[in-house]
Protein backbone atom coordinates (compact mmCIF):
# COMPACT_ATOMS: atom_id res chain seq x y z
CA UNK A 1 36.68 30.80 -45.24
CA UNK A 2 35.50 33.59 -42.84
CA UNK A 3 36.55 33.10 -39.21
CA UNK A 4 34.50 35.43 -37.18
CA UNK A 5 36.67 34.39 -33.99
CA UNK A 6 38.61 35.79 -31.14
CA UNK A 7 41.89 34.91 -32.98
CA UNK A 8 44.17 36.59 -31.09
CA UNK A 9 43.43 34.02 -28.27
CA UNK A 10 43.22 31.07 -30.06
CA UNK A 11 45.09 28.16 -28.70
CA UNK A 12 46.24 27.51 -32.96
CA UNK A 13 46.93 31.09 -34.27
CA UNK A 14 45.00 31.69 -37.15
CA UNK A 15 48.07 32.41 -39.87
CA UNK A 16 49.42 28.96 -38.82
CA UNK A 17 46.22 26.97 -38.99
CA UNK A 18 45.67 28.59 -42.42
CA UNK A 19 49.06 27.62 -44.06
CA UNK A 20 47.98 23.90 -43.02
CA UNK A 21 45.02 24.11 -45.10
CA UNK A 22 45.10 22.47 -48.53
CA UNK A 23 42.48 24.01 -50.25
CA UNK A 24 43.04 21.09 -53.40
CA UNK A 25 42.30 18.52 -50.98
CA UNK A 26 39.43 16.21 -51.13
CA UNK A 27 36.67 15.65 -48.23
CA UNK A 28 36.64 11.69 -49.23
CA UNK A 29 33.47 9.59 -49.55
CA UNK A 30 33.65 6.49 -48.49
CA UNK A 31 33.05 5.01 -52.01
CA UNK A 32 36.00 7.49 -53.77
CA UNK A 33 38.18 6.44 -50.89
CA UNK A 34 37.72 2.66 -51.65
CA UNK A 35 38.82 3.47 -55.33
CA UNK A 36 42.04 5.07 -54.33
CA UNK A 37 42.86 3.34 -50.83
CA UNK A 38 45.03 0.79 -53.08
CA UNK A 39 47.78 3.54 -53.53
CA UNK A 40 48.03 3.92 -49.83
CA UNK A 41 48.63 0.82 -48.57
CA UNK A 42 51.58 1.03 -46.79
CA UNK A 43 50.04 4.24 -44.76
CA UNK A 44 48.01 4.15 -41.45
CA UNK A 45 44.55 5.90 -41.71
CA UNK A 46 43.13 6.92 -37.99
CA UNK A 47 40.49 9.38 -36.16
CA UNK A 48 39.54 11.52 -33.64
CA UNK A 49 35.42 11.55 -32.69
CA UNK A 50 33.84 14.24 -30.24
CA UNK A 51 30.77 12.76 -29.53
CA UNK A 52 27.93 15.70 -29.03
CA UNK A 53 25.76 16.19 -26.22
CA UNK A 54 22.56 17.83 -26.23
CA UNK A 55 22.98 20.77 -27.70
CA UNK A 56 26.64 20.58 -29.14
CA UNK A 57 27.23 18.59 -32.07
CA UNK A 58 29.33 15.64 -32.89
CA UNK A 59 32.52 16.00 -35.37
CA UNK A 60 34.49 13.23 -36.48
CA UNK A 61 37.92 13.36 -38.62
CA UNK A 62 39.93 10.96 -40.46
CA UNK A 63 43.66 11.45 -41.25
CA UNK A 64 45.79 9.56 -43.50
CA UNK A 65 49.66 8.85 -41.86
CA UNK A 66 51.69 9.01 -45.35
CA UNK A 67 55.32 10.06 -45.88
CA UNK A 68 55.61 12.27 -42.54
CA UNK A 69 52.74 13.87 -42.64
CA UNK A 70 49.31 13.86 -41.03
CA UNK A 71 46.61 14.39 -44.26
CA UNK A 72 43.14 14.88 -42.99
CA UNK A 73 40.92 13.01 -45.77
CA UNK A 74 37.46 12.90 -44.05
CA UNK A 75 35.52 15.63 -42.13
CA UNK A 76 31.85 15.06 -41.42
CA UNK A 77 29.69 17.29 -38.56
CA UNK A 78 26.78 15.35 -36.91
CA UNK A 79 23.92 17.80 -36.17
CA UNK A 80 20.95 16.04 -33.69
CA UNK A 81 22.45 13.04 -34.69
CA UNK A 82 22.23 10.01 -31.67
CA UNK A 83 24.67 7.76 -30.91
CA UNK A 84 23.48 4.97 -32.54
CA UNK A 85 23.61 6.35 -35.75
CA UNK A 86 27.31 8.18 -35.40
CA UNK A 87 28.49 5.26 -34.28
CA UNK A 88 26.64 3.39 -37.65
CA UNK A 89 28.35 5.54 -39.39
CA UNK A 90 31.91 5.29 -37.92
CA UNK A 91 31.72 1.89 -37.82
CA UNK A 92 31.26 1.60 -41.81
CA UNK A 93 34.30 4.68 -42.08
CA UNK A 94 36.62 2.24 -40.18
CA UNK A 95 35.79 -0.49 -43.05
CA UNK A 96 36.01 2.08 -45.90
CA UNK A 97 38.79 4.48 -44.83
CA UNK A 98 41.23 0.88 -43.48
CA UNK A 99 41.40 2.35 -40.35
CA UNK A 100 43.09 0.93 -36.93
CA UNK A 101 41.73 3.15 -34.47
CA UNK A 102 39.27 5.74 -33.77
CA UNK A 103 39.89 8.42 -30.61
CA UNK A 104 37.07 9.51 -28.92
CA UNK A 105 36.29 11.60 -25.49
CA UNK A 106 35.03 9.04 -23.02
CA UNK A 107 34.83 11.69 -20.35
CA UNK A 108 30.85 11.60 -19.89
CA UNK A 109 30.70 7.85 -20.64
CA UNK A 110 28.42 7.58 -23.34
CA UNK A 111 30.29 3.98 -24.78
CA UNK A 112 31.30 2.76 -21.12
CA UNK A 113 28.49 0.12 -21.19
CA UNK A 114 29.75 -1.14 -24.70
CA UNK A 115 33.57 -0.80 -23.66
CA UNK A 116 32.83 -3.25 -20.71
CA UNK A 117 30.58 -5.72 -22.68
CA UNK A 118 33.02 -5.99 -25.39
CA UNK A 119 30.91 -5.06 -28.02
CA UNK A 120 32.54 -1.94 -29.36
CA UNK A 121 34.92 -3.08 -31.72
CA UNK A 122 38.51 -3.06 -31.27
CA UNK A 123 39.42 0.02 -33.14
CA UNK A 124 37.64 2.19 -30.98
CA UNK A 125 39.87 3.96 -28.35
CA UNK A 126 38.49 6.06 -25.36
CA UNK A 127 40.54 8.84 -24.00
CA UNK A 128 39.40 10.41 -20.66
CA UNK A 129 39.77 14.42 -21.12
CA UNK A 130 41.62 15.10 -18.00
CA UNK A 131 43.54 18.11 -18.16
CA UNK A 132 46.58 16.46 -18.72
CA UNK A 133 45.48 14.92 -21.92
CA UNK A 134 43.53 17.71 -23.21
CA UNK A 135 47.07 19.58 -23.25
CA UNK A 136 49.04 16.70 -24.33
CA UNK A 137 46.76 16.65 -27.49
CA UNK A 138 46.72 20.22 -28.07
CA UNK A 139 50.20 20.49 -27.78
CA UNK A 140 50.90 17.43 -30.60
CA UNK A 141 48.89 18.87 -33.05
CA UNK A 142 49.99 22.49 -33.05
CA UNK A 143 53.14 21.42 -32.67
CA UNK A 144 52.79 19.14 -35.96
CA UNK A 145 50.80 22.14 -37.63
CA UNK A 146 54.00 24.39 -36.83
CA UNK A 147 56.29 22.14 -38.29
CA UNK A 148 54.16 22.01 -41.36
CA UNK A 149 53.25 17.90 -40.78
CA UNK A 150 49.74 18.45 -41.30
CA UNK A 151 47.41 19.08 -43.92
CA UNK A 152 43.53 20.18 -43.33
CA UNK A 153 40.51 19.92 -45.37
CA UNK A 154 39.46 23.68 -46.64
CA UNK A 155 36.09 22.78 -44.50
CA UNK A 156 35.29 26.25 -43.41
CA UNK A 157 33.04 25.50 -40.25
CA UNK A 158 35.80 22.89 -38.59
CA UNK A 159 38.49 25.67 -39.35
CA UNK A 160 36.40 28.20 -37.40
CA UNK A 161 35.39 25.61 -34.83
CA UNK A 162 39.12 25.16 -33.96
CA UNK A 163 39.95 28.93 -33.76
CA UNK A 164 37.06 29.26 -30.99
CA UNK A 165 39.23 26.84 -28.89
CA UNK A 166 41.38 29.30 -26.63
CA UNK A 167 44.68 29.10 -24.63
CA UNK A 168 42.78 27.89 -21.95
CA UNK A 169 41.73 25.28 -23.75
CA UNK A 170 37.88 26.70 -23.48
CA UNK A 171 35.64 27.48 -26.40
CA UNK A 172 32.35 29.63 -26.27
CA UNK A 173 28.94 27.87 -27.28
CA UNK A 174 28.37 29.16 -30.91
CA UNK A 175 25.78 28.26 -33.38
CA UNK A 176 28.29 25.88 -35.77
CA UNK A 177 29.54 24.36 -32.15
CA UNK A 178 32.00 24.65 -29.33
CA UNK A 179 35.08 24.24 -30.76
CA UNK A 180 34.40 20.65 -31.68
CA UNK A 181 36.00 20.60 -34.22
CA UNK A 182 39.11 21.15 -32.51
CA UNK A 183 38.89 18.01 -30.29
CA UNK A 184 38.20 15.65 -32.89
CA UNK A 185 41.51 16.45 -35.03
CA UNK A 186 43.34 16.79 -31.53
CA UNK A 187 42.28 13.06 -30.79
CA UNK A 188 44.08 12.17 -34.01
CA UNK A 189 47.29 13.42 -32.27
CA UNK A 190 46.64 10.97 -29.40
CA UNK A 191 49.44 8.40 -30.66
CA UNK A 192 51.68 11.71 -31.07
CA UNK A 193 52.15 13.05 -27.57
């Protein structure tokens, strides 16, 4: 993929991002993951969800926990998509993928009023982005990148979306995102800090 970043100030350097890609990977369906979840039964499969605001899209990731190893198996961008339908849509991945918990940035409070009603289900974790957490995360995950625990999707426009992400922990607006990408695989390194 072409990264047409400032890479010399990304918060992942580009070199080590790259070696975690797995360009024979697969970007699972949730029908092809059904027919192979059976091998992986013993593994834990969890997520990370940005939810988009007006303006920024939505990214959401799935990662399989399997002999060491972090192995992103979903990757799916949400362009002018609401609410109602991401969460549609996450709600049938946590069926098809087996997952126990999805991540996602309640900063704004988009979910609050379905957090305190009890209708969001069970799997669904908020995590307020203060700055504390935001580094926590960032830290996990390019610490687990480093030590070669990961494995990404060869999913060109995530990639580039976490190389905007800088050492500040700031991205620029750009038109595939703001570094969205980025915060939805660092929410999968929650349970890692």
């Amino acid at each position: 993929p072409s990264h047409d970043t400032n890479a010399e100030n990304a918060y992942i350097e580009k070199e080590r991002l790259m070696k975690a890609v797995k360009p024979d990977n697969k970007n699972y369906t949730f029908d092809e993951w059904r027919k192979v979840k059976g091998k992986y039964k013993e593994a834990d499969v969890l997520g990370g969800w940005d939810l988009g605001k007006k303006g920024h899209p939505a990214h959401f990731s799935v990662y399989l926990k399997w002999k060491g190893k972090r192995i992103q198996i979903h990757d799916k961008w949400f362009d002018h998509v609401d609410y109602n339908e991401q969460m549609g849509y996450i709600i049938e991945a946590i069926d098809a993928f087996g997952m126990y918990k999805v991540y996602f940035d309640s900063t704004r409070g988009e979910l609050e009023m379905m957090e305190e009603s009890g209708s969001l289900q069970g799997e669904f974790e908020g995590v307020h982005f203060t700055f504390k957490a935001k580094h926590a995360m960032a830290a996990a995950m390019d610490k687990a990148i480093g030590a070669g625990e990961v494995e990404l999707l060869n999913e060109a426009r995530s990639l580039n979306q976490m190389l905007v992400v800088n050492n500040d922990l700031q991205a620029p607006a750009t038109p595939e995102g703001h570094g969205d990408s980025f915060w939805s695989n660092a929410l999968a390194y929650r349970d890692w800090e």
